[in-house]
PDB file of N, CA and C in Angstrom:
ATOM      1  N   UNK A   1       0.838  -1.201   0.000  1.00  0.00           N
ATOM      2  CA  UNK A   1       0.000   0.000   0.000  1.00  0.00           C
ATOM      3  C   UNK A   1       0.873   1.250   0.000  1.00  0.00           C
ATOM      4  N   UNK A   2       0.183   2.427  -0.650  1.00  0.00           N
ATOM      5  CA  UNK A   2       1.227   3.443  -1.233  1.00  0.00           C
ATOM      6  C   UNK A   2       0.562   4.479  -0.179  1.00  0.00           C
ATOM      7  N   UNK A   3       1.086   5.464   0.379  1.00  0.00           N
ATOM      8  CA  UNK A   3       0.956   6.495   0.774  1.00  0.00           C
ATOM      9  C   UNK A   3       0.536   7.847   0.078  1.00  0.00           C
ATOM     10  N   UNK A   4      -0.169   8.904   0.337  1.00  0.00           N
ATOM     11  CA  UNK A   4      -1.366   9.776  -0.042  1.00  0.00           C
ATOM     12  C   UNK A   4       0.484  10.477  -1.134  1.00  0.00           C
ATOM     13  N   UNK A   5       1.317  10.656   0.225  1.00  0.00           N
ATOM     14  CA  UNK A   5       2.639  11.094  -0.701  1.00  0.00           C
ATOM     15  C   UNK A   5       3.360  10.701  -1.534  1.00  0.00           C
ATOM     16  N   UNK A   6       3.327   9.175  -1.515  1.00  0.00           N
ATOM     17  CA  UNK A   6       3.904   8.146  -2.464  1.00  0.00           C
ATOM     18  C   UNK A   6       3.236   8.033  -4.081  1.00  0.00           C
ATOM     19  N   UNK A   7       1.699   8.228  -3.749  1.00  0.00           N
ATOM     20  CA  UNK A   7       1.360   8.772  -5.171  1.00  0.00           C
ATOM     21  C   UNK A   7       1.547   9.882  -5.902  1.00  0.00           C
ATOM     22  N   UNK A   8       1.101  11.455  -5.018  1.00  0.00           N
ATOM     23  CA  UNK A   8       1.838  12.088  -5.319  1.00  0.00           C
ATOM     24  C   UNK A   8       3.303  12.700  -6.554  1.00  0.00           C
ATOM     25  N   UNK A   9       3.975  11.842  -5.524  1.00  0.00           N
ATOM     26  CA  UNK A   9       5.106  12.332  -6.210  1.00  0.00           C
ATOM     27  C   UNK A   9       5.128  11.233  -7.586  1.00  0.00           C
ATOM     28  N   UNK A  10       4.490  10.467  -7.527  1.00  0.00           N
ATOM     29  CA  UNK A  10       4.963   9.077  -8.610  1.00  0.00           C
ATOM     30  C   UNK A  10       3.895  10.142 -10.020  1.00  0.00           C
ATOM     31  N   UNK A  11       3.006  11.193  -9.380  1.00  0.00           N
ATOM     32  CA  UNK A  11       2.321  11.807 -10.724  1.00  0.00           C
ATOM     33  C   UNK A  11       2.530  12.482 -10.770  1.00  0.00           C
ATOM     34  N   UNK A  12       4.154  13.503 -10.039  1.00  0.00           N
ATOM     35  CA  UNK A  12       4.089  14.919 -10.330  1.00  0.00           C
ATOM     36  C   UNK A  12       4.985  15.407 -11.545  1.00  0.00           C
ATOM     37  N   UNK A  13       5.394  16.270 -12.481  1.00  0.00           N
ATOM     38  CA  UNK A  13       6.416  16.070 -13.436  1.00  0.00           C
ATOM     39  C   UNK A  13       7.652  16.601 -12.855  1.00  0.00           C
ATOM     40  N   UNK A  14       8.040  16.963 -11.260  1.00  0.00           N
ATOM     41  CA  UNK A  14       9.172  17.424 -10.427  1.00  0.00           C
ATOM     42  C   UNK A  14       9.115  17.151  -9.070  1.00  0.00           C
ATOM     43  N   UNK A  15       9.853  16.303  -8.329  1.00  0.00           N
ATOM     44  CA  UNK A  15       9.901  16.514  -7.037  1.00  0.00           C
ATOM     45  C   UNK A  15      11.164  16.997  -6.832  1.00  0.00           C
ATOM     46  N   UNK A  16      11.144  17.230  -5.730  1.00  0.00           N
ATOM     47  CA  UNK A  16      12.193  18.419  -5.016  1.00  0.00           C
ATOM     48  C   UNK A  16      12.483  17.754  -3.336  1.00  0.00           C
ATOM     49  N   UNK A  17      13.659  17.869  -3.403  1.00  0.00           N
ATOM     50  CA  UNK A  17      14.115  17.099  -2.483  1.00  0.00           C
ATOM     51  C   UNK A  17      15.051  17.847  -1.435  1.00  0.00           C
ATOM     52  N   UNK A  18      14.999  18.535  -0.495  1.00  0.00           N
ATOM     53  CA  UNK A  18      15.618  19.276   0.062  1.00  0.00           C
ATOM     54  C   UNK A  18      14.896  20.991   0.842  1.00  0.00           C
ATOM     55  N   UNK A  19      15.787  21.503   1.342  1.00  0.00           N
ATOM     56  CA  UNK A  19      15.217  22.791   1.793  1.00  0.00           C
ATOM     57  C   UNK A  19      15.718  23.778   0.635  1.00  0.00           C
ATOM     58  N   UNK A  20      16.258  23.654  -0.670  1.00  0.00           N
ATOM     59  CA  UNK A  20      17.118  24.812  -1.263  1.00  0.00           C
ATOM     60  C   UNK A  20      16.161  25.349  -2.792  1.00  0.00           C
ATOM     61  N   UNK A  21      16.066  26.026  -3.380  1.00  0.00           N
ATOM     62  CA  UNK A  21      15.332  26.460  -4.182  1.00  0.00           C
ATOM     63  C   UNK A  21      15.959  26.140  -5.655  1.00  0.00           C
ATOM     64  N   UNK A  22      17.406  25.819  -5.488  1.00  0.00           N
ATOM     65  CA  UNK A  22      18.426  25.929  -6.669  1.00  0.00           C
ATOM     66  C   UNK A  22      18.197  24.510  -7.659  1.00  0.00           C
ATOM     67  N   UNK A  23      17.243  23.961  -7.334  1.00  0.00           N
ATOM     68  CA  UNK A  23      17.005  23.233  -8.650  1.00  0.00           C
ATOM     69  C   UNK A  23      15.486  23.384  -9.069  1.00  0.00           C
ATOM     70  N   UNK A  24      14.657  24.319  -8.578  1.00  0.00           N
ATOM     71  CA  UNK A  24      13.706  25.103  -9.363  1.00  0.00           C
ATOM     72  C   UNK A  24      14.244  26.260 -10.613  1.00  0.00           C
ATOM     73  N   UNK A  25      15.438  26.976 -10.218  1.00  0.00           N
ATOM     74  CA  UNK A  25      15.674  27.790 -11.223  1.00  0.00           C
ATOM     75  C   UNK A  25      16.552  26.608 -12.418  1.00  0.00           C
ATOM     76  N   UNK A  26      17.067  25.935 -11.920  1.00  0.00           N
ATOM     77  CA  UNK A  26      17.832  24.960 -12.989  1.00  0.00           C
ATOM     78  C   UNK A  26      16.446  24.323 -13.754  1.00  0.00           C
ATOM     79  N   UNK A  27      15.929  23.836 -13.416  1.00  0.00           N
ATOM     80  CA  UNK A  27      14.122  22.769 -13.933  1.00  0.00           C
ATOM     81  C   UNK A  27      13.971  24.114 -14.813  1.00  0.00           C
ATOM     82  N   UNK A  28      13.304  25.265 -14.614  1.00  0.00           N
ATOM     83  CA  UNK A  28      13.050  26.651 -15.278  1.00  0.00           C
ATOM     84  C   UNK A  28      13.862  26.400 -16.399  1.00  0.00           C
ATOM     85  N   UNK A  29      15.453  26.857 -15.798  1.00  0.00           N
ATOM     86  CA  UNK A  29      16.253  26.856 -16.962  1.00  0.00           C
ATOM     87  C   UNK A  29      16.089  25.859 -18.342  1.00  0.00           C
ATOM     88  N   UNK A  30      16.027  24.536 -17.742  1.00  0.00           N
ATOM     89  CA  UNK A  30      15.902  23.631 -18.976  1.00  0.00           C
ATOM     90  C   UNK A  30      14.823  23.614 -19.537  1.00  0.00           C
ATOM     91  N   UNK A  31      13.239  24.104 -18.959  1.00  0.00           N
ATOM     92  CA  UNK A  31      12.400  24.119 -19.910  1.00  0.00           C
ATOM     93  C   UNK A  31      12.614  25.028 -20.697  1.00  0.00           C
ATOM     94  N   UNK A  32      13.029  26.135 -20.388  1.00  0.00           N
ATOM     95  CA  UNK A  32      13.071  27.177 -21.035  1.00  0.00           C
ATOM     96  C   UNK A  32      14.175  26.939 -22.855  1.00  0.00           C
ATOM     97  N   UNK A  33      14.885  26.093 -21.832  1.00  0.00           N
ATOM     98  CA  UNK A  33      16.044  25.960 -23.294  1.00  0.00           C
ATOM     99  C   UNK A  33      14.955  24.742 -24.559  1.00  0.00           C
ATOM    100  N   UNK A  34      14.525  24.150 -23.604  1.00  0.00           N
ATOM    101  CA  UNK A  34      13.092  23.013 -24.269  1.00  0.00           C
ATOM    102  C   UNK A  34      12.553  23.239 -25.392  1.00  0.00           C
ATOM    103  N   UNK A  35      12.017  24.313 -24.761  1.00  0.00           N
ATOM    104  CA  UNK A  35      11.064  24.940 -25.573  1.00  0.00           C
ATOM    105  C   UNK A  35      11.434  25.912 -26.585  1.00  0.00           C
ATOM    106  N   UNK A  36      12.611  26.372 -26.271  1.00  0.00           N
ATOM    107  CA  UNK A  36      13.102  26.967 -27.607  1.00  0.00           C
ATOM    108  C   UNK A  36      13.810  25.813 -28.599  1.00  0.00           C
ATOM    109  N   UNK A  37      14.415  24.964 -27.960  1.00  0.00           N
ATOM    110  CA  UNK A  37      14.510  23.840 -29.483  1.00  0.00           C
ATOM    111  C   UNK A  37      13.428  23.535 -29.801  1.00  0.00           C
ATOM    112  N   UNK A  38      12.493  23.529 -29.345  1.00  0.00           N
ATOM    113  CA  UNK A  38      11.357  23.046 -30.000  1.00  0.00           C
ATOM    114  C   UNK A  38      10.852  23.860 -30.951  1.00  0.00           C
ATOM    115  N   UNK A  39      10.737  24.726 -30.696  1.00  0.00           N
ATOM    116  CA  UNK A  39      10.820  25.729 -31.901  1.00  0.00           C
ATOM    117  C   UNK A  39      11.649  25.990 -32.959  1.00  0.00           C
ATOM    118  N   UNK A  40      12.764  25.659 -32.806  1.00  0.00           N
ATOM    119  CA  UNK A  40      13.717  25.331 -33.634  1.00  0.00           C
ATOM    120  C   UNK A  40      13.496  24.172 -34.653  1.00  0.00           C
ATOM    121  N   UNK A  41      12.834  22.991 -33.764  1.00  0.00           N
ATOM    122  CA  UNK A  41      12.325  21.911 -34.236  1.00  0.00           C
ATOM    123  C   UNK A  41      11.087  21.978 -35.187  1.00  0.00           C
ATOM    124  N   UNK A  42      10.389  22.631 -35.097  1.00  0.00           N
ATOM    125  CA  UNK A  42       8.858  23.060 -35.647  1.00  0.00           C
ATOM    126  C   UNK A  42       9.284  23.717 -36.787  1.00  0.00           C
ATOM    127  N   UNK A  43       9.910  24.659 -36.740  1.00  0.00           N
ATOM    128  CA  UNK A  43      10.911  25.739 -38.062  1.00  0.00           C
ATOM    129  C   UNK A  43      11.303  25.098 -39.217  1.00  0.00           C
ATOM    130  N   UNK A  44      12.861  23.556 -38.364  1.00  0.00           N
ATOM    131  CA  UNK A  44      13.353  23.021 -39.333  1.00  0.00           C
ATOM    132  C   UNK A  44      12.293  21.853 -40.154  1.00  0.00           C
ATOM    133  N   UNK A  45      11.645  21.290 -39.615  1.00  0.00           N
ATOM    134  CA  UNK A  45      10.727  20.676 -40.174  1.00  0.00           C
ATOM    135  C   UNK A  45       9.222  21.136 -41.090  1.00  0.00           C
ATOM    136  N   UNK A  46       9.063  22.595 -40.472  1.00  0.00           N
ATOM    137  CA  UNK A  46       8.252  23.206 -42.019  1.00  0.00           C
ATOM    138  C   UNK A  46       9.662  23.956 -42.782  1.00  0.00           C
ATOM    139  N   UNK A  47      10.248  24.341 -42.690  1.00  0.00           N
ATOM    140  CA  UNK A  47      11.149  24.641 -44.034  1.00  0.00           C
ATOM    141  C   UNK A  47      11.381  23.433 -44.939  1.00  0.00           C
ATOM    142  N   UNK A  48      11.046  22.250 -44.176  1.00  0.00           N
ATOM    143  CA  UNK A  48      12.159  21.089 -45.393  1.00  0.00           C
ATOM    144  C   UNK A  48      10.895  20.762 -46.105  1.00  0.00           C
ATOM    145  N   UNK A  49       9.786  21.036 -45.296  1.00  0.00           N
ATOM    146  CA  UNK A  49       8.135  20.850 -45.722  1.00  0.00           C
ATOM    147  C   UNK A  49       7.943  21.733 -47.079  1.00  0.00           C
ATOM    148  N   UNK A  50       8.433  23.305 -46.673  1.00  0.00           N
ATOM    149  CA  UNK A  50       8.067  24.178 -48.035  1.00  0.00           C
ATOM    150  C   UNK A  50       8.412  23.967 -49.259  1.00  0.00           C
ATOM    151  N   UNK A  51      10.017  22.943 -48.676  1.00  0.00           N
ATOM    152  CA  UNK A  51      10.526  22.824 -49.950  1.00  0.00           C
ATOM    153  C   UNK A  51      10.803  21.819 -50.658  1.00  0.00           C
ATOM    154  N   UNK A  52      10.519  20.749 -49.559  1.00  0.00           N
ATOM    155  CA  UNK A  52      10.532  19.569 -50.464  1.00  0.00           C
ATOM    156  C   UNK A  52       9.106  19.021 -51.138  1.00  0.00           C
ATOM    157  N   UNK A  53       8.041  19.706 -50.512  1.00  0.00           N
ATOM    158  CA  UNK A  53       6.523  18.872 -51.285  1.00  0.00           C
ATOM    159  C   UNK A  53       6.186  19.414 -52.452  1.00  0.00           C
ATOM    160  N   UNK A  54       7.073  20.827 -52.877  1.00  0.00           N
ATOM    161  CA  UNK A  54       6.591  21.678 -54.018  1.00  0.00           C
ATOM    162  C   UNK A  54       7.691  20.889 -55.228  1.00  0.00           C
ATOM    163  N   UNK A  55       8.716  20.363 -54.657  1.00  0.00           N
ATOM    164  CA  UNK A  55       9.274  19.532 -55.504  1.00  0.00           C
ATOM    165  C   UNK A  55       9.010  18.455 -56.239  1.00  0.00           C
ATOM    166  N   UNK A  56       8.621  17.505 -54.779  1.00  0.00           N
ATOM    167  CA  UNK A  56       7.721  16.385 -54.924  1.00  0.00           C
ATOM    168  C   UNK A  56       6.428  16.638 -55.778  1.00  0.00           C
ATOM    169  N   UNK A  57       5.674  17.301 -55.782  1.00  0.00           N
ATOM    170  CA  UNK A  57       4.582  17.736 -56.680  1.00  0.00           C
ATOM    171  C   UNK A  57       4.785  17.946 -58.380  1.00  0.00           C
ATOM    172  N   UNK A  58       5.730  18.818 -57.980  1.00  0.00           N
ATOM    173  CA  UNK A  58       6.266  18.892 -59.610  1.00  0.00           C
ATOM    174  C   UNK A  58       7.488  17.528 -60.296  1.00  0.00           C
ATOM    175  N   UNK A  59       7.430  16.473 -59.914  1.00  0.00           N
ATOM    176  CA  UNK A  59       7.695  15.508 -59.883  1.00  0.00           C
ATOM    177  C   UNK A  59       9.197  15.679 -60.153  1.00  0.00           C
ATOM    178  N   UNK A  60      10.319  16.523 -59.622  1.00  0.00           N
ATOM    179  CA  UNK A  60      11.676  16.810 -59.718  1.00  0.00           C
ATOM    180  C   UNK A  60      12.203  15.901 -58.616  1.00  0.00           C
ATOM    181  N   UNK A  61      11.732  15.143 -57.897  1.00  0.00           N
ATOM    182  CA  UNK A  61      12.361  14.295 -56.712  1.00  0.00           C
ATOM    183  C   UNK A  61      12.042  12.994 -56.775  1.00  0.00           C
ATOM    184  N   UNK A  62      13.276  12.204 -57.029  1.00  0.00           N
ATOM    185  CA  UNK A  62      12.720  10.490 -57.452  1.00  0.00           C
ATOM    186  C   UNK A  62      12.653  10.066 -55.999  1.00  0.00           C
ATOM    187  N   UNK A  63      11.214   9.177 -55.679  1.00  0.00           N
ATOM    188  CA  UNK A  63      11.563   8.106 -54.490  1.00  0.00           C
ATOM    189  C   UNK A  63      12.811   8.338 -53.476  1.00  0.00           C
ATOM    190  N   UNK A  64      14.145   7.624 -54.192  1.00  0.00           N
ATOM    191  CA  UNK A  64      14.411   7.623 -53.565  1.00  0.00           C
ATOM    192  C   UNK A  64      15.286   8.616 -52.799  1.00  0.00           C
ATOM    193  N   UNK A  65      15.514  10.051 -53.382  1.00  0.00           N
ATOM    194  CA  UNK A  65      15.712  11.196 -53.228  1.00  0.00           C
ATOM    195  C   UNK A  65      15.041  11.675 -51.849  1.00  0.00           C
ATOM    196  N   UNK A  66      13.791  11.458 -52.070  1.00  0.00           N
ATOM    197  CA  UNK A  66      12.673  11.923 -51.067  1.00  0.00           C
ATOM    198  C   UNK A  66      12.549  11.045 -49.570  1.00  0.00           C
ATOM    199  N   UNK A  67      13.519   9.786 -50.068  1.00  0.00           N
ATOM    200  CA  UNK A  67      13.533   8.952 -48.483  1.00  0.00           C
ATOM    201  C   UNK A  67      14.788   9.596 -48.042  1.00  0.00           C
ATOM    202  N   UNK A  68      15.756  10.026 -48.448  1.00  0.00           N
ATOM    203  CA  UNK A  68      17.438  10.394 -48.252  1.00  0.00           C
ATOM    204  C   UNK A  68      16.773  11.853 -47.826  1.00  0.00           C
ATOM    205  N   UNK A  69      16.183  12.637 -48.646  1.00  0.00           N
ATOM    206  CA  UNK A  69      16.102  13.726 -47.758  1.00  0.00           C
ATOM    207  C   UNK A  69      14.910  13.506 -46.252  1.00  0.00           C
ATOM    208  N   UNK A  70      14.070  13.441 -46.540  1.00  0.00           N
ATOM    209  CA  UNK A  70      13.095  12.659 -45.450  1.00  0.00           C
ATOM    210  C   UNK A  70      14.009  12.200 -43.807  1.00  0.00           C
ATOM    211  N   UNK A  71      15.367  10.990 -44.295  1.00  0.00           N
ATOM    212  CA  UNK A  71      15.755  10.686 -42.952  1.00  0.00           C
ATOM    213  C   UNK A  71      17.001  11.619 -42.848  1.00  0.00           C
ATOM    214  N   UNK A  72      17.585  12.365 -43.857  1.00  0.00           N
ATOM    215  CA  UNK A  72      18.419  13.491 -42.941  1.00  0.00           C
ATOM    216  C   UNK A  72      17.797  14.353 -42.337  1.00  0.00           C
ATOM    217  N   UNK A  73      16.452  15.050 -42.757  1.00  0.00           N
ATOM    218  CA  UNK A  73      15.419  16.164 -41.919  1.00  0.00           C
ATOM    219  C   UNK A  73      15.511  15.258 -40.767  1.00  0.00           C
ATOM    220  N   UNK A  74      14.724  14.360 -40.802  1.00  0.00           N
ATOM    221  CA  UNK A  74      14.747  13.890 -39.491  1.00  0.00           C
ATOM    222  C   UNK A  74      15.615  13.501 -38.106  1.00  0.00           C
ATOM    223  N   UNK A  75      16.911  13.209 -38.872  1.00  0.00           N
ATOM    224  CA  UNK A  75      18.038  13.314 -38.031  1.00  0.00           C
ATOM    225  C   UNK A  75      18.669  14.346 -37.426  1.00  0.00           C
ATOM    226  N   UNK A  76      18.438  15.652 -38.351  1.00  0.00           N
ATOM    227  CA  UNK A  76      18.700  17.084 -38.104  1.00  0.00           C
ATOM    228  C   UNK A  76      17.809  17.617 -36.761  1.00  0.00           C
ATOM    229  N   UNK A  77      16.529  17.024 -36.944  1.00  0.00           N
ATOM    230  CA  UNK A  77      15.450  17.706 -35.807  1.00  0.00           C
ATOM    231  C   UNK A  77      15.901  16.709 -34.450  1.00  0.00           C
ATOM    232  N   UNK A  78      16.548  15.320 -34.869  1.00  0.00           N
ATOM    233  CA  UNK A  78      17.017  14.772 -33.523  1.00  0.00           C
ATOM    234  C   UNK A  78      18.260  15.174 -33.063  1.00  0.00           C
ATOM    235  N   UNK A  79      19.289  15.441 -33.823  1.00  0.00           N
ATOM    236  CA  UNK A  79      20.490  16.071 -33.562  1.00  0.00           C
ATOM    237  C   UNK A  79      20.430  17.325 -32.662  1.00  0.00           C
ATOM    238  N   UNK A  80      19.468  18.655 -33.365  1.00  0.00           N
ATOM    239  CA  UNK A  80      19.108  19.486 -32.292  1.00  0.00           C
ATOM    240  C   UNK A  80      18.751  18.848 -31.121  1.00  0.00           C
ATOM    241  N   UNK A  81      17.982  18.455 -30.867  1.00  0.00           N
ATOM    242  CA  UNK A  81      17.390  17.921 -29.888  1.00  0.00           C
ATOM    243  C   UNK A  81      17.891  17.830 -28.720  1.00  0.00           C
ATOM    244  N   UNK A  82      19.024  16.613 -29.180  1.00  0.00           N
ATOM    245  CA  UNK A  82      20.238  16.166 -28.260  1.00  0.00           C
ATOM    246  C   UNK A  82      20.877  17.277 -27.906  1.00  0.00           C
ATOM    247  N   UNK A  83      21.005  18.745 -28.520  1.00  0.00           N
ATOM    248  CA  UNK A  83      21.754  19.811 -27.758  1.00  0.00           C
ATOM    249  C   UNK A  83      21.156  19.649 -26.003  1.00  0.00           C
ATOM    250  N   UNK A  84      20.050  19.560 -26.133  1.00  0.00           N
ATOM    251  CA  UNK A  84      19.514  19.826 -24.593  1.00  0.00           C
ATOM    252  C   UNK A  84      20.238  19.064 -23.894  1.00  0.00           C
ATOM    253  N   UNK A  85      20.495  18.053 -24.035  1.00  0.00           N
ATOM    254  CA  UNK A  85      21.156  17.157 -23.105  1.00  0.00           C
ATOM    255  C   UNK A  85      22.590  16.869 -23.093  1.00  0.00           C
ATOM    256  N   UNK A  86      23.674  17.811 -24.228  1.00  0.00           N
ATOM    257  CA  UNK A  86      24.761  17.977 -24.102  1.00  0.00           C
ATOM    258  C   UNK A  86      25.490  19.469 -23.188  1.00  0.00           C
ATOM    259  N   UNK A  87      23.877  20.689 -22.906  1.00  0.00           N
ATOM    260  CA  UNK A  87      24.869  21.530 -21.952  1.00  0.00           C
ATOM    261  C   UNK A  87      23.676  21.155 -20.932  1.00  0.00           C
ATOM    262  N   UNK A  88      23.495  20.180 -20.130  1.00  0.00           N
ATOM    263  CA  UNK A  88      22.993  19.760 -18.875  1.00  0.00           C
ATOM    264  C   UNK A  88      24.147  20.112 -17.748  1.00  0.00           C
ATOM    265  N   UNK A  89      23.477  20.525 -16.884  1.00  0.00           N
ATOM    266  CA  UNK A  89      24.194  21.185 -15.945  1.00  0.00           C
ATOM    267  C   UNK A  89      24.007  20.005 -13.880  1.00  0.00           C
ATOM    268  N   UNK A  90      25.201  20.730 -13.632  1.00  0.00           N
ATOM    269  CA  UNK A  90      25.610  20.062 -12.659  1.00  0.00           C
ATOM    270  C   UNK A  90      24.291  20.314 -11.297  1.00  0.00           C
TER     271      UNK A  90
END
């Protein structure tokens, strides 16, 4: 049997462990950086959108052109990504 606190924390998206405030501004910090790749993310993926479906339409992109560009976009939006978790802080 789980405790009223044991659930709690098992549904919250932060617990905090201590008397000190200094990993509320760090949590802040990283959403903040979050959410701007994500936007970054949203950007690079309609630009490759503007320009690769008007291609694709006008039939200038063979198959398999369109899978090669397809999984580098996609690697590009995961590559950003991973920035978040290369300046993680102490």
């Amino acid at each position: 049997p789980a405790t009223a606190a044991d659930v709690s924390q098992a549904a919250a998206d932060a617990v905090f462990q201590g008397d000190r405030l200094g990993p509320v501004v760090a949590l802040l910090d990283v959403a903040r950086r979050a959410a701007r790749l994500t936007r970054q993310n949203l950007a690079l993926a309609l630009a490759y959108n503007a320009l690769a479906v008007p291609l694709a339409i006008a039939g200038l992109v063979t198959p398999l052109m369109a899978a090669v560009a397809m999984s580098s976009s996609s690697l590009a939006v995961m590559a950003n990504a991973l920035r978040l978790a290369g300046k993680a802080r102490p």
